[in-house]
PDB file of N, CA and C in Angstrom:
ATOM      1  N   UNK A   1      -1.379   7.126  -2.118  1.00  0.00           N
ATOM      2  CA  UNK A   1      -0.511   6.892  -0.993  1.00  0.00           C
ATOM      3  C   UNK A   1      -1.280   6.673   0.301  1.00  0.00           C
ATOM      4  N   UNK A   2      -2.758   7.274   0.341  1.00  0.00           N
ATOM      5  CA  UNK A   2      -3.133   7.456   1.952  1.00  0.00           C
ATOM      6  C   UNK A   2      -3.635   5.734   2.395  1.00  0.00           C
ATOM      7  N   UNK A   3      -3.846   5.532   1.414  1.00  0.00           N
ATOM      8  CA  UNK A   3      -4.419   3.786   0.947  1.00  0.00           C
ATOM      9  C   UNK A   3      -3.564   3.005   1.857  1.00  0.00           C
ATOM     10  N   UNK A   4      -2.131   3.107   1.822  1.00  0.00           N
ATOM     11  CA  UNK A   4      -1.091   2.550   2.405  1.00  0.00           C
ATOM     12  C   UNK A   4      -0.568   2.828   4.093  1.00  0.00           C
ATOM     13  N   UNK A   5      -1.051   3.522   4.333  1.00  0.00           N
ATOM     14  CA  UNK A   5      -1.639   4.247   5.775  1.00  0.00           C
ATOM     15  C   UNK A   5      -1.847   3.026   6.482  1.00  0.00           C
ATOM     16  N   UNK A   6      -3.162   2.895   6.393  1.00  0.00           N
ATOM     17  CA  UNK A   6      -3.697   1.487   7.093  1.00  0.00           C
ATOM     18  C   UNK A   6      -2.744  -0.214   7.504  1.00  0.00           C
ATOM     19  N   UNK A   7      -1.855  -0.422   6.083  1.00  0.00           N
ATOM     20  CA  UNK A   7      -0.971  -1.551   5.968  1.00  0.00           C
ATOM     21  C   UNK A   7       0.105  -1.519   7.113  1.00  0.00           C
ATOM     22  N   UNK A   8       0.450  -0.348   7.190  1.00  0.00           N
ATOM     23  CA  UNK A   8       1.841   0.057   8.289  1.00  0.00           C
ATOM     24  C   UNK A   8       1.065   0.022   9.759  1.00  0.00           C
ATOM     25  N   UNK A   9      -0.193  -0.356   9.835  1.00  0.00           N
ATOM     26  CA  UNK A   9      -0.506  -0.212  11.347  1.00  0.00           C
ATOM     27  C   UNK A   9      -0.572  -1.812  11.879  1.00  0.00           C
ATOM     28  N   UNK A  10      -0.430  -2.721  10.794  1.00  0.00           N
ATOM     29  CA  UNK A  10      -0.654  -4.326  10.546  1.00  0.00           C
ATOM     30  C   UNK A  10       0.419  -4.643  12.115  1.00  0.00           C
ATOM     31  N   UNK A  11       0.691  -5.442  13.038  1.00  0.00           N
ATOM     32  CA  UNK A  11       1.692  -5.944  14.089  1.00  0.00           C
ATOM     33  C   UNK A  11       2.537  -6.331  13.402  1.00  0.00           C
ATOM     34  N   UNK A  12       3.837  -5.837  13.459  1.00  0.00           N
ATOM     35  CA  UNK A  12       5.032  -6.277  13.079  1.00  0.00           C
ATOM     36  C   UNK A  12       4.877  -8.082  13.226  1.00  0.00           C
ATOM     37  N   UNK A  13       5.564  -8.620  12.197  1.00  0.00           N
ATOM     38  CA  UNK A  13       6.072 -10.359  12.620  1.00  0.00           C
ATOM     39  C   UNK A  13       6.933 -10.559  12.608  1.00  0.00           C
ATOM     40  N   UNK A  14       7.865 -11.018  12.719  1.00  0.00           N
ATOM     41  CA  UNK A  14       9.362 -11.799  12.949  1.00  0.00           C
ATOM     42  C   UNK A  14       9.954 -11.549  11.997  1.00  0.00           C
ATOM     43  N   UNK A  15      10.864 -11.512  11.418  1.00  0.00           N
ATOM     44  CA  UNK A  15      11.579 -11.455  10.236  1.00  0.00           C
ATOM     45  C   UNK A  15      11.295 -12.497   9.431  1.00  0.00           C
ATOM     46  N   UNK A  16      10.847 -13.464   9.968  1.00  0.00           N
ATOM     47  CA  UNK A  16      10.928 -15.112   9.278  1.00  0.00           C
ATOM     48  C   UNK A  16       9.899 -14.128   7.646  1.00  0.00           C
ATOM     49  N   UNK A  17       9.457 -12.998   7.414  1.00  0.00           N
ATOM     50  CA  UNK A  17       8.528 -12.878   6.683  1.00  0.00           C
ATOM     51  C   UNK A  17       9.220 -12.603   5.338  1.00  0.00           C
ATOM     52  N   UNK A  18      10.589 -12.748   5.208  1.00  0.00           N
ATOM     53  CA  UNK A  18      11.523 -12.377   4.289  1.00  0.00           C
ATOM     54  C   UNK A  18      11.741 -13.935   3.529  1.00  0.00           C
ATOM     55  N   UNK A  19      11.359 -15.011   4.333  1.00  0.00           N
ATOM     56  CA  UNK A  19      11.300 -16.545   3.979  1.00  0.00           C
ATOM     57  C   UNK A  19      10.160 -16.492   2.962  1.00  0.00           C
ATOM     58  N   UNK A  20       9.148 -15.981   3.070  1.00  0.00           N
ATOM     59  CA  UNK A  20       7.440 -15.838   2.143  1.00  0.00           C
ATOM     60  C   UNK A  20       7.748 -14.974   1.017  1.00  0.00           C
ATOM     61  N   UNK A  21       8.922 -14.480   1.505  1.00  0.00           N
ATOM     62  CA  UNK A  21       8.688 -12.922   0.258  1.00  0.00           C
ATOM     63  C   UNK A  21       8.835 -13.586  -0.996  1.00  0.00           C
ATOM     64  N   UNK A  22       8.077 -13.163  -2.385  1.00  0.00           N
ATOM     65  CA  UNK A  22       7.880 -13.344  -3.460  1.00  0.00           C
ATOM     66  C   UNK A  22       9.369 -12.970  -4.033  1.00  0.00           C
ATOM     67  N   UNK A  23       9.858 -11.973  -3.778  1.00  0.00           N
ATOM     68  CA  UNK A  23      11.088 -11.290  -4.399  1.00  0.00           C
ATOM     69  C   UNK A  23      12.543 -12.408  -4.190  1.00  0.00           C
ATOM     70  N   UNK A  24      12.292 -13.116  -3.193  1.00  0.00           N
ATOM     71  CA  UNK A  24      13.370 -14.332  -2.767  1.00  0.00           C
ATOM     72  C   UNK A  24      13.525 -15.171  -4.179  1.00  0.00           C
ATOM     73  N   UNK A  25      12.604 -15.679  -4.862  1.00  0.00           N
ATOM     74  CA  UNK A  25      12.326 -15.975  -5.902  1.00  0.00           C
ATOM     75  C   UNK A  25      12.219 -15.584  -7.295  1.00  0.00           C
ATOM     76  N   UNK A  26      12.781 -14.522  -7.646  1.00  0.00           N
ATOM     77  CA  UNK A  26      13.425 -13.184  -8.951  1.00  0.00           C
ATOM     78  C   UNK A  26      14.455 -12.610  -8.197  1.00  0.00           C
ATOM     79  N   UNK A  27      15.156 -12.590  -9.759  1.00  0.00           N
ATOM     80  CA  UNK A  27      16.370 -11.932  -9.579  1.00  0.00           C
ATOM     81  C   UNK A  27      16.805 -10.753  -8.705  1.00  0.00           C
ATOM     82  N   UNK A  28      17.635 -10.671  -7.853  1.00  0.00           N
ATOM     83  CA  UNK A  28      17.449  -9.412  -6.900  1.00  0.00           C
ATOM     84  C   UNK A  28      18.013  -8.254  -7.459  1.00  0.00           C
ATOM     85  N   UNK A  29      18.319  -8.111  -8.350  1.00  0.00           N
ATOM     86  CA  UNK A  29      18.491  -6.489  -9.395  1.00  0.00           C
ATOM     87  C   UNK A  29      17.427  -6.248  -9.875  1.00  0.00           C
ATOM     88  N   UNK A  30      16.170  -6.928  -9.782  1.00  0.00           N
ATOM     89  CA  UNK A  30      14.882  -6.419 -10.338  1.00  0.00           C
ATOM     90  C   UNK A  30      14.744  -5.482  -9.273  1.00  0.00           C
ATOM     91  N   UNK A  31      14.910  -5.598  -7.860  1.00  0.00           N
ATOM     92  CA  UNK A  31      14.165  -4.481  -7.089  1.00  0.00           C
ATOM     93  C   UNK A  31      14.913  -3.457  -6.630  1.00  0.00           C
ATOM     94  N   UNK A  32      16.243  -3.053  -7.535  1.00  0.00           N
ATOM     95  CA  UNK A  32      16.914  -2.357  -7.542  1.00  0.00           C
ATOM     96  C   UNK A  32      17.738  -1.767  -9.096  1.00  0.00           C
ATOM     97  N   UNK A  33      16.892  -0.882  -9.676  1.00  0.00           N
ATOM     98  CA  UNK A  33      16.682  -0.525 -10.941  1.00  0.00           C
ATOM     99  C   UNK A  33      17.846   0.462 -11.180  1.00  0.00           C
ATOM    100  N   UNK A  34      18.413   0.433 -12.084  1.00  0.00           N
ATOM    101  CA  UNK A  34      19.541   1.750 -12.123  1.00  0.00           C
ATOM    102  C   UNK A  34      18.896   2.986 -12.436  1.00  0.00           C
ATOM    103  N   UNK A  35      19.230   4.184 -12.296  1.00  0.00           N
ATOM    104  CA  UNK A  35      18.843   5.640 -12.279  1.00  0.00           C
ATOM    105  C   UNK A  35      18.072   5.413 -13.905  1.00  0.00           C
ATOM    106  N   UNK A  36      16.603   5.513 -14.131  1.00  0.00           N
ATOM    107  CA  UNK A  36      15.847   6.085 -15.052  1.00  0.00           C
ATOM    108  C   UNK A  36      15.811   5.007 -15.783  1.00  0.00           C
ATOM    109  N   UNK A  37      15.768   3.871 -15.182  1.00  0.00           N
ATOM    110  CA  UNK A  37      15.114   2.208 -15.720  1.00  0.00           C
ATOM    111  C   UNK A  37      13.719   2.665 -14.676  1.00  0.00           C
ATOM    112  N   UNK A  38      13.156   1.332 -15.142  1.00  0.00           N
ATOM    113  CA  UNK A  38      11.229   1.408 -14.748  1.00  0.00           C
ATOM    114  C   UNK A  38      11.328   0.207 -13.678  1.00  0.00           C
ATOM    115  N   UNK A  39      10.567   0.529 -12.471  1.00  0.00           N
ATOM    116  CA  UNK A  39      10.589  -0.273 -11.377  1.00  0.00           C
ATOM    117  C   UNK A  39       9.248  -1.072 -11.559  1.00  0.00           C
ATOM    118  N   UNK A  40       8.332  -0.670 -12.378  1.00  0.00           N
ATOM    119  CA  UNK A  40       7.105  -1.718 -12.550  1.00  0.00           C
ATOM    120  C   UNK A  40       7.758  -3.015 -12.705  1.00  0.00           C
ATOM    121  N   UNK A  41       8.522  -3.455 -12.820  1.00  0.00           N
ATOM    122  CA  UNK A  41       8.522  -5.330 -12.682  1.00  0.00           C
ATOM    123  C   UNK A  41       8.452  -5.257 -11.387  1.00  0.00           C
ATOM    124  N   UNK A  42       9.180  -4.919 -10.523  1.00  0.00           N
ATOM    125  CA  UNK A  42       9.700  -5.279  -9.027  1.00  0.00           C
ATOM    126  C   UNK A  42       7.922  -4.846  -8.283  1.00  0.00           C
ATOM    127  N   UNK A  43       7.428  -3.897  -8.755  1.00  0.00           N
ATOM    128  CA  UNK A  43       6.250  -3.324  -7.703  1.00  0.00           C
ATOM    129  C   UNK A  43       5.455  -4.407  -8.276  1.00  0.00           C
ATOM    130  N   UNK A  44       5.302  -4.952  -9.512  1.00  0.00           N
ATOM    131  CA  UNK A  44       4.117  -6.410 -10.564  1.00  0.00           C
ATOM    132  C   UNK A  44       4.399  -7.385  -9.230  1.00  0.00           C
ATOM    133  N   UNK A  45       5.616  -7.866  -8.848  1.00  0.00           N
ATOM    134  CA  UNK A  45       6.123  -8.634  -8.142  1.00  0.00           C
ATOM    135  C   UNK A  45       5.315  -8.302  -6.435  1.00  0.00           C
ATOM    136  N   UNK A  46       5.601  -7.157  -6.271  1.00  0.00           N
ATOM    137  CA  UNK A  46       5.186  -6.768  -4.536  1.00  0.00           C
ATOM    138  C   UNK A  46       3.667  -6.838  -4.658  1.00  0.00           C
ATOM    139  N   UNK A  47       2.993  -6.561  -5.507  1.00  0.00           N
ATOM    140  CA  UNK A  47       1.546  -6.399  -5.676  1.00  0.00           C
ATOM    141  C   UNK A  47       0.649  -7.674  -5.241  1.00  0.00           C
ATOM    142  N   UNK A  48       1.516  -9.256  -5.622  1.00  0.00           N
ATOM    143  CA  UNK A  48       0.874 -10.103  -5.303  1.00  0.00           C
ATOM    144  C   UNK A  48       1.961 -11.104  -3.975  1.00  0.00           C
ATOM    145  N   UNK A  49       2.158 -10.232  -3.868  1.00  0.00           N
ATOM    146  CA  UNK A  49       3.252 -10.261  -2.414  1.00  0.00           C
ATOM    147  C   UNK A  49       2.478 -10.535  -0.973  1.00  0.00           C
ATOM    148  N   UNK A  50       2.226 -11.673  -0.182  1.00  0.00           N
ATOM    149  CA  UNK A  50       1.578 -11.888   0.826  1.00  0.00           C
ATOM    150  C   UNK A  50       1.913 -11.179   1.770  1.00  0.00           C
ATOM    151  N   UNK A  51       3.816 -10.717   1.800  1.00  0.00           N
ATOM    152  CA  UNK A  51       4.278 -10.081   3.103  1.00  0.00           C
ATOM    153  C   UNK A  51       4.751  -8.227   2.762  1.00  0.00           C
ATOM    154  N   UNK A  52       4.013  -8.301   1.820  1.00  0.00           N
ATOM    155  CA  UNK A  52       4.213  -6.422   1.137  1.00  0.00           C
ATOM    156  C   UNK A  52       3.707  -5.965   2.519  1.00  0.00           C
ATOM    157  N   UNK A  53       2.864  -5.696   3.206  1.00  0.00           N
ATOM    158  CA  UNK A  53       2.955  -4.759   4.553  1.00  0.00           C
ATOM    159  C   UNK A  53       4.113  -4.854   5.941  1.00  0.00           C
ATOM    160  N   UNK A  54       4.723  -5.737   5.551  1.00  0.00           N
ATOM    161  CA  UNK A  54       5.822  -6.144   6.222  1.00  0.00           C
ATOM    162  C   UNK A  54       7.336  -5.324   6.308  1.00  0.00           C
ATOM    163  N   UNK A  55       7.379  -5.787   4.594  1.00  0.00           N
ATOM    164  CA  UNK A  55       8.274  -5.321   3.950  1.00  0.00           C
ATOM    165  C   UNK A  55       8.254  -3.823   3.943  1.00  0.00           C
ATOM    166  N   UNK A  56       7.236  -3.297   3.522  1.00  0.00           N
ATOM    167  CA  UNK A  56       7.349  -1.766   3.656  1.00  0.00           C
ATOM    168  C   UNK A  56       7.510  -1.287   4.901  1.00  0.00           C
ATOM    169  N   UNK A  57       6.860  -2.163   6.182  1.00  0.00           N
ATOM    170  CA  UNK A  57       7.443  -1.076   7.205  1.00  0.00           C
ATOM    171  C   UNK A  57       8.667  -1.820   7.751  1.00  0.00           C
ATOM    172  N   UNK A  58       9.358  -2.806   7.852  1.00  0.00           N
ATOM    173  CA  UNK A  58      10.867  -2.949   7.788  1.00  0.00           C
ATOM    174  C   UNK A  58      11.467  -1.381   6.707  1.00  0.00           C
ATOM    175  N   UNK A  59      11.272  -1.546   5.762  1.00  0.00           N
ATOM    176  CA  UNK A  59      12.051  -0.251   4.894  1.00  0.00           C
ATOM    177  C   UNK A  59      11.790   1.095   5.208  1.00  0.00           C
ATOM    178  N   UNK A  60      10.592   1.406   6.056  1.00  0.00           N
ATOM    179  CA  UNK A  60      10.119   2.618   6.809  1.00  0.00           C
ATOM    180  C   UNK A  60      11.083   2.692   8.277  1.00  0.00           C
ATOM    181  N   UNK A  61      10.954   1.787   8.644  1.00  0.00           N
ATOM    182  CA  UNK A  61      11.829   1.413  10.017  1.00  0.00           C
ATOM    183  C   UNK A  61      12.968   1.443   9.988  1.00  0.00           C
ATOM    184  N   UNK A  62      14.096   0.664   9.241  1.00  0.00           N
ATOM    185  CA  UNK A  62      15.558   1.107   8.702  1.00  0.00           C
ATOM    186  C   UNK A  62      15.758   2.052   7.965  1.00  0.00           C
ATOM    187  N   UNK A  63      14.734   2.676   7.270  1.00  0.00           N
ATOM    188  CA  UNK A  63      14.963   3.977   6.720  1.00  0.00           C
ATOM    189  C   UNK A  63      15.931   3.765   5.433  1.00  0.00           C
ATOM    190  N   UNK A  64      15.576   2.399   4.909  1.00  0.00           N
ATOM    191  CA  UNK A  64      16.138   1.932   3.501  1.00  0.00           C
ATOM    192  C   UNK A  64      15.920   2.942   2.248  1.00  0.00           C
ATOM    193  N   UNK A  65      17.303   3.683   1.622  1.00  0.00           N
ATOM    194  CA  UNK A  65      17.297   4.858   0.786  1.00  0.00           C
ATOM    195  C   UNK A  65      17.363   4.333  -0.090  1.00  0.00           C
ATOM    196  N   UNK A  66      17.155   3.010  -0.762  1.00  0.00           N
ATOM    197  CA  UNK A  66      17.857   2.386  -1.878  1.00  0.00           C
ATOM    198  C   UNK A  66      16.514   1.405  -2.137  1.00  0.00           C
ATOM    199  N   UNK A  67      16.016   1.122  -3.430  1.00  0.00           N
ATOM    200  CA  UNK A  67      15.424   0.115  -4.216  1.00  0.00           C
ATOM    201  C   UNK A  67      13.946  -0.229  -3.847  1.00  0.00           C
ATOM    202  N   UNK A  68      13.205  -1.197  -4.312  1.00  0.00           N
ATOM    203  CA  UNK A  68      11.786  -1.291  -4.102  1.00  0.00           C
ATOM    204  C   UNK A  68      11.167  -2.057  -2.852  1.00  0.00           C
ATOM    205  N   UNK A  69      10.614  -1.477  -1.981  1.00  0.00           N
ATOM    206  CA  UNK A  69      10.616  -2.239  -0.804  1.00  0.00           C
ATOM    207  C   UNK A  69       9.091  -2.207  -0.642  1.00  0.00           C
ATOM    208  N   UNK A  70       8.064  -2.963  -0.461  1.00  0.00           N
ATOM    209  CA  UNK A  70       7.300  -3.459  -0.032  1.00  0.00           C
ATOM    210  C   UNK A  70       6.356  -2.544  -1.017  1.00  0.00           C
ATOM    211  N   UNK A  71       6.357  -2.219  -2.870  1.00  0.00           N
ATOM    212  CA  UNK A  71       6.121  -2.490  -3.246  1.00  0.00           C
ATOM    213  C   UNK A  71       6.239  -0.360  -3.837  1.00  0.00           C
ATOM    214  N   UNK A  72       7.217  -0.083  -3.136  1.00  0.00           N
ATOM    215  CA  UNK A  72       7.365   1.574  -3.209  1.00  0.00           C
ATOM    216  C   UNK A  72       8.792   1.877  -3.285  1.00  0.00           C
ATOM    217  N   UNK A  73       8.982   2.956  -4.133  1.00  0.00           N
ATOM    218  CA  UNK A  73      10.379   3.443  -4.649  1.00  0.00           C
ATOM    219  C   UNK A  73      10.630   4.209  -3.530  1.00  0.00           C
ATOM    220  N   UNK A  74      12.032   4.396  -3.717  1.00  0.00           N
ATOM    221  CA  UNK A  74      12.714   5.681  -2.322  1.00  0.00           C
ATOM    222  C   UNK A  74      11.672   6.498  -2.305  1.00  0.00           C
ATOM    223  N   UNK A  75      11.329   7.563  -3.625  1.00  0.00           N
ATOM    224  CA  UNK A  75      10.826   8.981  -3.561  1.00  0.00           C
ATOM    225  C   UNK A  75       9.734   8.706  -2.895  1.00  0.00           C
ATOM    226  N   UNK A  76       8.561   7.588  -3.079  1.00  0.00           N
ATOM    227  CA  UNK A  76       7.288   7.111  -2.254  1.00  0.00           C
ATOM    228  C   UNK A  76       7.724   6.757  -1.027  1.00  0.00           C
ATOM    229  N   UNK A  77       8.361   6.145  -0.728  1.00  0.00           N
ATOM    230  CA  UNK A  77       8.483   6.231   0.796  1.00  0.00           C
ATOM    231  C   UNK A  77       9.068   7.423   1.395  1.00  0.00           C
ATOM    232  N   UNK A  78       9.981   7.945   1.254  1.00  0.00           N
ATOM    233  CA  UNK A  78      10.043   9.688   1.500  1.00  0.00           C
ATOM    234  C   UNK A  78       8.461  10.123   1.841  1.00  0.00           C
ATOM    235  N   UNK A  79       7.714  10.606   0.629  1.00  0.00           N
ATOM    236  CA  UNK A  79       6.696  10.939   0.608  1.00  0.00           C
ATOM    237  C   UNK A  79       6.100  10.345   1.625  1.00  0.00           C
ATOM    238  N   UNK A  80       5.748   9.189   1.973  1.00  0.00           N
ATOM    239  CA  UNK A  80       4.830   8.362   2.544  1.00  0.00           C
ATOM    240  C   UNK A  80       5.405   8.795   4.398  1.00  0.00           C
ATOM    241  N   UNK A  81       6.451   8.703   4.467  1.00  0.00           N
ATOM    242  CA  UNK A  81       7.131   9.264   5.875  1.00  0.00           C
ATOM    243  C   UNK A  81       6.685  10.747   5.851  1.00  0.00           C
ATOM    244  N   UNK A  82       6.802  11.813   5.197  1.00  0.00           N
ATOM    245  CA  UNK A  82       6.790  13.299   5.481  1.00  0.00           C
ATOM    246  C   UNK A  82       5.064  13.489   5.765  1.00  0.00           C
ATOM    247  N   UNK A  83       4.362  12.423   4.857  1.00  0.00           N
ATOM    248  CA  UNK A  83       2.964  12.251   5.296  1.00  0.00           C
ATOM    249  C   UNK A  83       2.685  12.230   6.336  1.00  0.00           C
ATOM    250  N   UNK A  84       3.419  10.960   6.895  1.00  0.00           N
ATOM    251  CA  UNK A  84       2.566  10.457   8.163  1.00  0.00           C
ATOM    252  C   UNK A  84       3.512  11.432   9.339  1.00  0.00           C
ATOM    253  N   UNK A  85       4.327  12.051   9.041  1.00  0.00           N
ATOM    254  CA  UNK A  85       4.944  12.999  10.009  1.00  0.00           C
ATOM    255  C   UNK A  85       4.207  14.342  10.131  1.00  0.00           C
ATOM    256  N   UNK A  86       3.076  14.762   9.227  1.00  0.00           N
ATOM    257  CA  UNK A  86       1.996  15.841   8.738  1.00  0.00           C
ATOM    258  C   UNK A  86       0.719  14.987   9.800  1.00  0.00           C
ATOM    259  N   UNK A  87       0.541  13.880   9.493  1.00  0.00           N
ATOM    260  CA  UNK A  87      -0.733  13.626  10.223  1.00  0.00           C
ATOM    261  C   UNK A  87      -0.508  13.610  11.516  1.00  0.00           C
ATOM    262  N   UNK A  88       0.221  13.437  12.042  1.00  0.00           N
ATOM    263  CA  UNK A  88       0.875  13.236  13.770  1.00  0.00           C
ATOM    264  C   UNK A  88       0.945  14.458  14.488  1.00  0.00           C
TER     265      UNK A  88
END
């Protein structure tokens, strides 16, 4: 997780970054898995994702409780927020 630290400090860009996103292009129930299905397709997908630091802090920023966002499940971003609320 601390790896991902660094990505969220990247300058926000415009929204236009949702136009690049890889995920625009697969089905959008891939990045929203039902309770105790496997989210590895959707994160395979964010991994070679140009705008994955984007995306994750849009979903850090709205505080999105739901599905795979910039390449991390709810419980990881939870985690990843209570982190960086520990380092501060």
């Amino acid at each position: 997780m601390k790896t991902l630290l660094p990505l969220l400090t990247l300058a926000r860009e415009p929204e236009d970054w949702r136009n690049r996103a890889l995920c625009a292009e697969v089905d959008p129930d891939l990045f929203f898995p039902d309770k105790g299905q496997p989210s590895a397709p959707a994160r395979r997908v964010c991994l070679c994702c140009e705008v994955r630091p984007q995306c994750l802090a849009y979903a850090l920023d709205t505080g999105e409780a739901h599905g795979v966002w910039g390449g991390l499940t709810p419980d990881e971003r939870r985690a990843l927020v209570r982190e960086r609320r520990t380092a501060a």
